[in-house]
Every structure is written in C-alpha cells, then in structure tokens.
Protein backbone atom coordinates (compact mmCIF):
# COMPACT_ATOMS: atom_id res chain seq x y z
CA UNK A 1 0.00 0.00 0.00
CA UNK A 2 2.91 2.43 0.84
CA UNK A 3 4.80 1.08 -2.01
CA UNK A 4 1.64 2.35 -4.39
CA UNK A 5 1.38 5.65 -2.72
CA UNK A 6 4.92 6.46 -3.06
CA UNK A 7 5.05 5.35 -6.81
CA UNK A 8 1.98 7.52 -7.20
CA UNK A 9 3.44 10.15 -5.79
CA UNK A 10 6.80 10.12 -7.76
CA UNK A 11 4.42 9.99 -11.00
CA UNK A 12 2.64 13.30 -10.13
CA UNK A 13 6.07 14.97 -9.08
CA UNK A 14 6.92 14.41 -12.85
CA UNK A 15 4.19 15.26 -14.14
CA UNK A 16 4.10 18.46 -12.11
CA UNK A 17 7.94 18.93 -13.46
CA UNK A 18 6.71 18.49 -17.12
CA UNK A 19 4.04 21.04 -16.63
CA UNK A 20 6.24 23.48 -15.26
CA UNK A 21 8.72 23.15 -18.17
CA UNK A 22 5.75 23.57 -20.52
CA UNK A 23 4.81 26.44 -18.88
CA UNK A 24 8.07 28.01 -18.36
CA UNK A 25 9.50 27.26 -22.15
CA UNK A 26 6.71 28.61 -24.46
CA UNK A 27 6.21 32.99 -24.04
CA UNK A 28 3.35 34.10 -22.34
CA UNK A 29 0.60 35.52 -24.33
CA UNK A 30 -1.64 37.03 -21.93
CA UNK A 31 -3.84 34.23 -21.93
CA UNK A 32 -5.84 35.81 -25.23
CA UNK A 33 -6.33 36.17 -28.79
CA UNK A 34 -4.29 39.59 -30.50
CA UNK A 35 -7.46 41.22 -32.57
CA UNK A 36 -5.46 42.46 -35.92
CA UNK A 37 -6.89 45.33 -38.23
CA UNK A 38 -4.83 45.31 -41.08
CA UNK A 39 -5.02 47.47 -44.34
CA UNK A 40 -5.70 45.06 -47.23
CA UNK A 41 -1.95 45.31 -48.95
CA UNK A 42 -0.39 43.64 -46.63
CA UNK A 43 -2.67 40.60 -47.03
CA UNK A 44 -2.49 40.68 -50.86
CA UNK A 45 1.55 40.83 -50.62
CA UNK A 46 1.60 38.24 -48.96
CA UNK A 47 3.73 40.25 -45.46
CA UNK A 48 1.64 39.21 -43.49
CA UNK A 49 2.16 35.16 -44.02
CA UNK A 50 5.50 36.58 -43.07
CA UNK A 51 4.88 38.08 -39.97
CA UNK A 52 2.73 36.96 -38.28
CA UNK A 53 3.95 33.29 -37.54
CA UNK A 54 7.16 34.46 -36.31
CA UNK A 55 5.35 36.95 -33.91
CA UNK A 56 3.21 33.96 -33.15
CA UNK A 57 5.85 31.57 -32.24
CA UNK A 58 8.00 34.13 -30.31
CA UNK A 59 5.68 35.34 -28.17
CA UNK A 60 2.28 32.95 -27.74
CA UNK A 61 -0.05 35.23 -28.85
CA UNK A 62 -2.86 33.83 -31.09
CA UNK A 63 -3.65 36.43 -33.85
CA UNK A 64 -6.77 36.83 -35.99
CA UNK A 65 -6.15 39.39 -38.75
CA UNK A 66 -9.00 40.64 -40.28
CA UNK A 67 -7.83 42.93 -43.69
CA UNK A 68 -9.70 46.10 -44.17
CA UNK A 69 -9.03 49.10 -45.55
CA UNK A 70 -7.18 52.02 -43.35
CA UNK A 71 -10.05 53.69 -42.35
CA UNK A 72 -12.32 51.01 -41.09
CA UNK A 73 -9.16 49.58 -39.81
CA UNK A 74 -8.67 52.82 -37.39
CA UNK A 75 -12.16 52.83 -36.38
CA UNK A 76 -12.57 48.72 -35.48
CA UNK A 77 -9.83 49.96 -33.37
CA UNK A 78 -11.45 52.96 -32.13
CA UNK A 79 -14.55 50.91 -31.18
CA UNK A 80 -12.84 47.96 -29.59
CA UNK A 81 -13.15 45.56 -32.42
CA UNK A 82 -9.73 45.06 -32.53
CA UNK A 83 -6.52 45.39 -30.22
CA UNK A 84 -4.15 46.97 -32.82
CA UNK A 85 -4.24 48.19 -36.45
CA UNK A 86 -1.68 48.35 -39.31
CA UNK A 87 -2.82 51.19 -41.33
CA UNK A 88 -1.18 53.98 -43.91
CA UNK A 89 -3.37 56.83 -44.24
CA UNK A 90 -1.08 59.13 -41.78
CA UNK A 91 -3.46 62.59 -41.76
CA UNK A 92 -6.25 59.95 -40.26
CA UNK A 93 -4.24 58.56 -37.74
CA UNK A 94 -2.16 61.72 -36.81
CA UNK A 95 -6.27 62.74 -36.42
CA UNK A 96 -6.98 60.12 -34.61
CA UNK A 97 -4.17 60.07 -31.93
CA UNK A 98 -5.29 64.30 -31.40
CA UNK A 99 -8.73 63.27 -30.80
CA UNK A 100 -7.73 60.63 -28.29
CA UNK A 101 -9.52 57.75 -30.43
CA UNK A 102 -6.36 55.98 -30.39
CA UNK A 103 -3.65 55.16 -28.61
CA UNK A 104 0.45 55.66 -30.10
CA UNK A 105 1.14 55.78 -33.26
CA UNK A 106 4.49 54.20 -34.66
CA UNK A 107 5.53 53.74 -38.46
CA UNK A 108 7.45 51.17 -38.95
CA UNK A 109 7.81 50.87 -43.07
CA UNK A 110 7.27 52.11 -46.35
CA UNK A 111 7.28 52.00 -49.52
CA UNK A 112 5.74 53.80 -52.64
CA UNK A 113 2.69 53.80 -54.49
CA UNK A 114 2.87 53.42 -58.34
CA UNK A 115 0.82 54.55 -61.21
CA UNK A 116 -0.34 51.08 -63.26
CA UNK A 117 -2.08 50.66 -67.02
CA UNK A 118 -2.17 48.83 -69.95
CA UNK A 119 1.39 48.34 -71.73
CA UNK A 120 -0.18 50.00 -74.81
CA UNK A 121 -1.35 52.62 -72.97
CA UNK A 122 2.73 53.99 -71.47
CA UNK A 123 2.69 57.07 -73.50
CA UNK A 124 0.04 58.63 -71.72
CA UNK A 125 1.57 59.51 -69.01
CA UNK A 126 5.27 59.51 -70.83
CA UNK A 127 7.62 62.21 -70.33
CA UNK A 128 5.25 63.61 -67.30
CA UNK A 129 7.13 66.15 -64.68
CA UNK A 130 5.43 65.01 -61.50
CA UNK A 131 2.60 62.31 -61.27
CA UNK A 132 0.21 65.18 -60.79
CA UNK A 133 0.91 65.55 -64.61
CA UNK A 134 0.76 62.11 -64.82
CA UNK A 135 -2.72 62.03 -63.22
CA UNK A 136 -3.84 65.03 -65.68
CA UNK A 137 -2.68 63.11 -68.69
CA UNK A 138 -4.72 59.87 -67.81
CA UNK A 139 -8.30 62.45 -67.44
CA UNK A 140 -7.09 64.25 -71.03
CA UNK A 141 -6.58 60.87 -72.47
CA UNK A 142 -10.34 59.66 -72.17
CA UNK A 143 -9.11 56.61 -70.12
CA UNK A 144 -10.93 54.59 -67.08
CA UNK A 145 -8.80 54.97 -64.05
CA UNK A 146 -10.06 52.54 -61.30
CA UNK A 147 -10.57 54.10 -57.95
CA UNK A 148 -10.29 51.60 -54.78
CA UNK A 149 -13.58 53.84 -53.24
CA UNK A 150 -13.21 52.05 -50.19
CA UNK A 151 -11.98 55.14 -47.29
CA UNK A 152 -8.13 52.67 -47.79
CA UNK A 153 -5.48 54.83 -47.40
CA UNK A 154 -4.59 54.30 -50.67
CA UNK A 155 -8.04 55.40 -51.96
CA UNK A 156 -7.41 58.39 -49.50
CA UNK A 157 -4.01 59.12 -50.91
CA UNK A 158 -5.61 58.98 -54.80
CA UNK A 159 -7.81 61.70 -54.01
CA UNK A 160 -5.16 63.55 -52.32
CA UNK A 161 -3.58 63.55 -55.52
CA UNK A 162 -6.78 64.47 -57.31
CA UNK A 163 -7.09 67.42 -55.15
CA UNK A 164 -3.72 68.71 -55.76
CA UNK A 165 -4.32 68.16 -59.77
CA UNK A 166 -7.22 70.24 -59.61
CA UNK A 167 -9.92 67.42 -61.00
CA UNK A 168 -13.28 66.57 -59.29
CA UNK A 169 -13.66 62.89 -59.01
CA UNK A 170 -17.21 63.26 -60.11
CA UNK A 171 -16.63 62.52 -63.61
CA UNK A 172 -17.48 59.14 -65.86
CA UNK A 173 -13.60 58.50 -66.13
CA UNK A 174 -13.57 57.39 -62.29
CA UNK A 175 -14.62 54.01 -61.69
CA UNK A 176 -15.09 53.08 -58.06
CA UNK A 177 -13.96 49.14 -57.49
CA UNK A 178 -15.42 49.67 -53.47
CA UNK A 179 -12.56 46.75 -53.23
CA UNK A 180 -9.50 46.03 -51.71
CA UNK A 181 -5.86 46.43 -53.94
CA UNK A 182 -5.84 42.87 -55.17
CA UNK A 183 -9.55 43.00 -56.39
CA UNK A 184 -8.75 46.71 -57.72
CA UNK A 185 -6.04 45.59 -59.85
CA UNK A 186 -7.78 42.70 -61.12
CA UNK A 187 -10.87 45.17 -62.49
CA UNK A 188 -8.26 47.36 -63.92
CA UNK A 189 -6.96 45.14 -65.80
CA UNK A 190 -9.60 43.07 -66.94
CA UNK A 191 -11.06 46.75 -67.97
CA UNK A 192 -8.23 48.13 -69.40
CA UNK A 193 -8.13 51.25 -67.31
CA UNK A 194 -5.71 53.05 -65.06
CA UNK A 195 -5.29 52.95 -61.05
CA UNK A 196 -2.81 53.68 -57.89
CA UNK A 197 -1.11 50.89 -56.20
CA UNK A 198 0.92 50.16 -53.80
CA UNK A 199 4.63 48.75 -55.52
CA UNK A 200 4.37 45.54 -53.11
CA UNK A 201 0.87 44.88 -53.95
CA UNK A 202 1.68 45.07 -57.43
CA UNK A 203 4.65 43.23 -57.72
CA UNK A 204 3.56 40.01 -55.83
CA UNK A 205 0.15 40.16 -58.52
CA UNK A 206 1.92 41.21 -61.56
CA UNK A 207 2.13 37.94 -63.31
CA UNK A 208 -1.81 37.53 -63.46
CA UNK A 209 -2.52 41.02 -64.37
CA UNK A 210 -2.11 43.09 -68.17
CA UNK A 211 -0.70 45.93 -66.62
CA UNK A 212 2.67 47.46 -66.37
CA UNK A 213 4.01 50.65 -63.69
CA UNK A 214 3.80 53.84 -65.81
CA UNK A 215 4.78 56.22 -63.57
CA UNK A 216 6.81 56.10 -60.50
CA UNK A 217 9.34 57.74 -58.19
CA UNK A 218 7.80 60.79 -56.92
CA UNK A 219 8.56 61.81 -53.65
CA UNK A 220 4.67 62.14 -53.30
CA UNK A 221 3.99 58.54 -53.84
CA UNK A 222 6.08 57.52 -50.66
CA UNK A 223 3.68 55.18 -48.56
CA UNK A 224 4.35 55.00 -44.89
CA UNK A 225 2.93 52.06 -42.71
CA UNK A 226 2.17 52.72 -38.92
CA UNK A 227 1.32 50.42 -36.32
CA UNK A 228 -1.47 52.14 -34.23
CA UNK A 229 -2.04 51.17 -30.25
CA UNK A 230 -5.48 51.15 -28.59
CA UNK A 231 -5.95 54.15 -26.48
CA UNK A 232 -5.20 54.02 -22.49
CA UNK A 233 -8.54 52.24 -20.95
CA UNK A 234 -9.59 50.94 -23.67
CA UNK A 235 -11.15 47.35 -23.55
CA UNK A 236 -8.71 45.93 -25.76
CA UNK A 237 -5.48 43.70 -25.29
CA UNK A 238 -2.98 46.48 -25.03
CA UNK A 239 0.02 44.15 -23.62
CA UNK A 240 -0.34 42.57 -26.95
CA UNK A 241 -0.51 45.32 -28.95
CA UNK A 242 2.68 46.77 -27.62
CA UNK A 243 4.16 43.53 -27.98
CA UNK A 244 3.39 43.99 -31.63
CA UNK A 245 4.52 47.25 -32.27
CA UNK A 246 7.68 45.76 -30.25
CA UNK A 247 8.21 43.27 -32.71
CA UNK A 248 7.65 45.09 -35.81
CA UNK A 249 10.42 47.31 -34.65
CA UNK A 250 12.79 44.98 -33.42
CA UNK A 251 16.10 43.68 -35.07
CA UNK A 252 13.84 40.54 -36.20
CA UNK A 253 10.98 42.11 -37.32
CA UNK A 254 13.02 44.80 -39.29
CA UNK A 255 14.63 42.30 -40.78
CA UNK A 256 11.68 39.81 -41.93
CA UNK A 257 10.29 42.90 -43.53
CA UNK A 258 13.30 43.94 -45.42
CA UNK A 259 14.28 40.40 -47.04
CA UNK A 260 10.51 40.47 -47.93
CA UNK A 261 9.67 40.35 -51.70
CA UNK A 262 13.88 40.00 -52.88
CA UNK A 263 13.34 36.25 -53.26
CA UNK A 264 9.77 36.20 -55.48
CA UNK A 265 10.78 39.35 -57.39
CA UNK A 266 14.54 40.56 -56.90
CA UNK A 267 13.71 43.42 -55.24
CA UNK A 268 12.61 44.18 -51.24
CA UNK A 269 9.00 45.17 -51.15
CA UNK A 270 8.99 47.28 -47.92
CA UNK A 271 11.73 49.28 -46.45
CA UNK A 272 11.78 48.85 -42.66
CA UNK A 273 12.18 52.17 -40.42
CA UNK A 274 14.87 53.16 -38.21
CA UNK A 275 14.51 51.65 -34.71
C-alpha cells in the first residue's frame, strides 16, 4: 500500500515537473487572442504570411487578422473591435491620436505607391514632370482609371492627388472598385483602365494582371505604414498590442520585412524604419 502511494506520488512529481517546463519554455501571451486590423496590402503581398507566424511563435499570442481598408481599420480599433491596427493613411491617424480615439502611433515601413495601365497605354503619361501631370494626362486621355472607393489609405491618398491636380472625381472617367488592392487591380486590368497601387501589392500580382508601372518615383507617392495602439482604458489587449509594435520594430521584425519580396521578385517590397 505504501509502495503504491509512493510510486503515485513520484508519477505526479513528474508530471508536475513536465508542466512546469511547458509552462516556463513557451512565451506568455496574456492568456488571449491579438485582434489584428490590417489594411488590405499587406494581405495581398503576402507580409503578413511573413509576420505573423514568427510573432506567433516568439511570443504565444494567437492572432486573428482581419484585412480592411485604413479607415475602417482605425475605427474597429477605435470601437474595440480590434486590439491593434496596421494602417497607412497618416493625416487619419495623426487625427486620430489628437482626438484621443487611439492610442500611439508608430511607423514602422514604407514603400511607394505606383501609377499602373495597360502596356499600350505607357505614352500617356510619358515624359510627365510630377505624377500630378501624370494624373492630368490619364483624365485628357479619355481613359478609365479605377478608384479603390473604399476610405483605404490608398483610396485616401488617390484623391489627395486628385485634389492637388485640380480634377473633381465626379466625372465618368472614375470608376469606383469599393474593393480592396488585389480586387482593384484585377478590375483594372480586366477593364483596361488606369489605377494607384501600392509597388508591393503590385509586384507580388503582376504575373496575373495586363498591366505594367507607368509612372513612379515621386517623392509624393512615398507610402508610410504605422502600427497604431489602442488608447489608455480601452477594452482591448494592449500588452499585446505593444508587444506587436515591439516586434515590428525589433532587429527581427526589421529584418523579416526587409528580405521580404527579394526572393519572389529581386527586389525588397517594404523598407523597414529606423529603430
């Protein structure tokens, strides 16, 4: 009888021991899911297959990513439908950190948006000074340009750039996709038209689409990511959030991000920010 009760308790002092070293060897996580809002071009470039898993794996958190454009990203955050965003539309979230809606705000990337079209259709915008020009030339041409029209903050930067070229969006050569970047290519294409992407976006669809860039390198097109916190008190999963922003800043993070893209296309999609 003592024999079994000694034997039984050696077996749950190792099982105890095991548990512990469970325990102690994988990261906490906060005992919770990590509630992503993500702007859609990440998604359709394929980053975020990238990311995630390695944030994932280092720390324990469980994330569920839900892709949406920049706006509607920024306000599931806003309303607690999500613990952090990844967004680049930075007049709304410079907004949105001023009006307390939000918590910090850090970019952590960029790249640049590029003007796309048909092949046959390069020497519209040939030879342009600025893609303002670029813009004009498309309207003057009698051309389709495909507009996202979904509040993304690439839709938001398009009609930044309308604005500056002096052309109301109200005319029959805009053709709102109300879709993300992969979709919005895909229409343009199949159409024949015009539209704004973002260069990783582009890149990681260009084999399935009939369109080339036509117009690219303005210091205007530069596309800055941000990672954006939920604000103090908010019913959210804040330790996870920073422990995202952490990551996407750290040595390991910075450097998934810039090897992204050189092996698929020969070039890095994203530029990572200083730390």
């Amino acid at each position: 009888m003592h024999a079994s009760r000694r034997a039984f308790a050696s077996l749950l002092s190792v099982l105890l021991l095991a548990l512990v070293g469970l325990s102690c060897s994988k990261p906490p996580a906060g005992g919770r899911a990590l509630r992503l809002a993500t702007t859609t071009s990440l998604k359709d470039a394929g980053l975020l297959d990238e990311l995630l898993p390695a944030f994932e794996a280092k720390t324990g958190y469980r994330v569920e990513a839900r892709a949406l454009g920049s706006g509607k990203a920024l306000r599931a955050l806003r309303d607690g439908e999500a613990d952090v965003a990844i967004t680049h539309a930075p007049a709304l979230e410079e907004a949105a950190v001023a009006a307390g809606e939000v918590g910090r705000r850090s970019p952590f990337m960029h790249n640049e948006f590029v003007l796309v079209g048909p092949l046959d259709q390069v020497g519209v915008v040939a030879g342009a000074g600025d893609i303002v020009e670029a813009m004009r030339r498309i309207v003057s041409s009698g051309r389709s340009f495909v507009s996202r029209g979904d509040d993304s903050g690439t839709n938001q930067h398009e009609m930044a750039l309308w604005k500056a070229a002096g052309i109301a969006t109200n005319g029959a050569f805009l053709v709102r996709a109300n879709a993300g970047m992969g979709e919005t290519l895909e229409r343009a294409s199949d159409e024949g038209a015009f539209t704004l992407s973002d260069r990783a976006t582009f890149r990681a669809k260009q084999g399935d689409l009939k369109l080339v860039i036509v117009y690219q390198g303005d210091p205007a097109l530069r596309n800055t990511y941000a990672v954006i916190e939920p604000k103090a008190g908010a019913a959210a999963n804040a330790e996870g959030a920073r422990a995202f922003a952490e990551f996407l800043r750290s040595e390991e993070g910075r450097a998934r991000i810039g090897a992204f893209g050189v092996k698929a296309t020969g070039e890095p999609l994203f530029t990572p920010g200083a730390r």
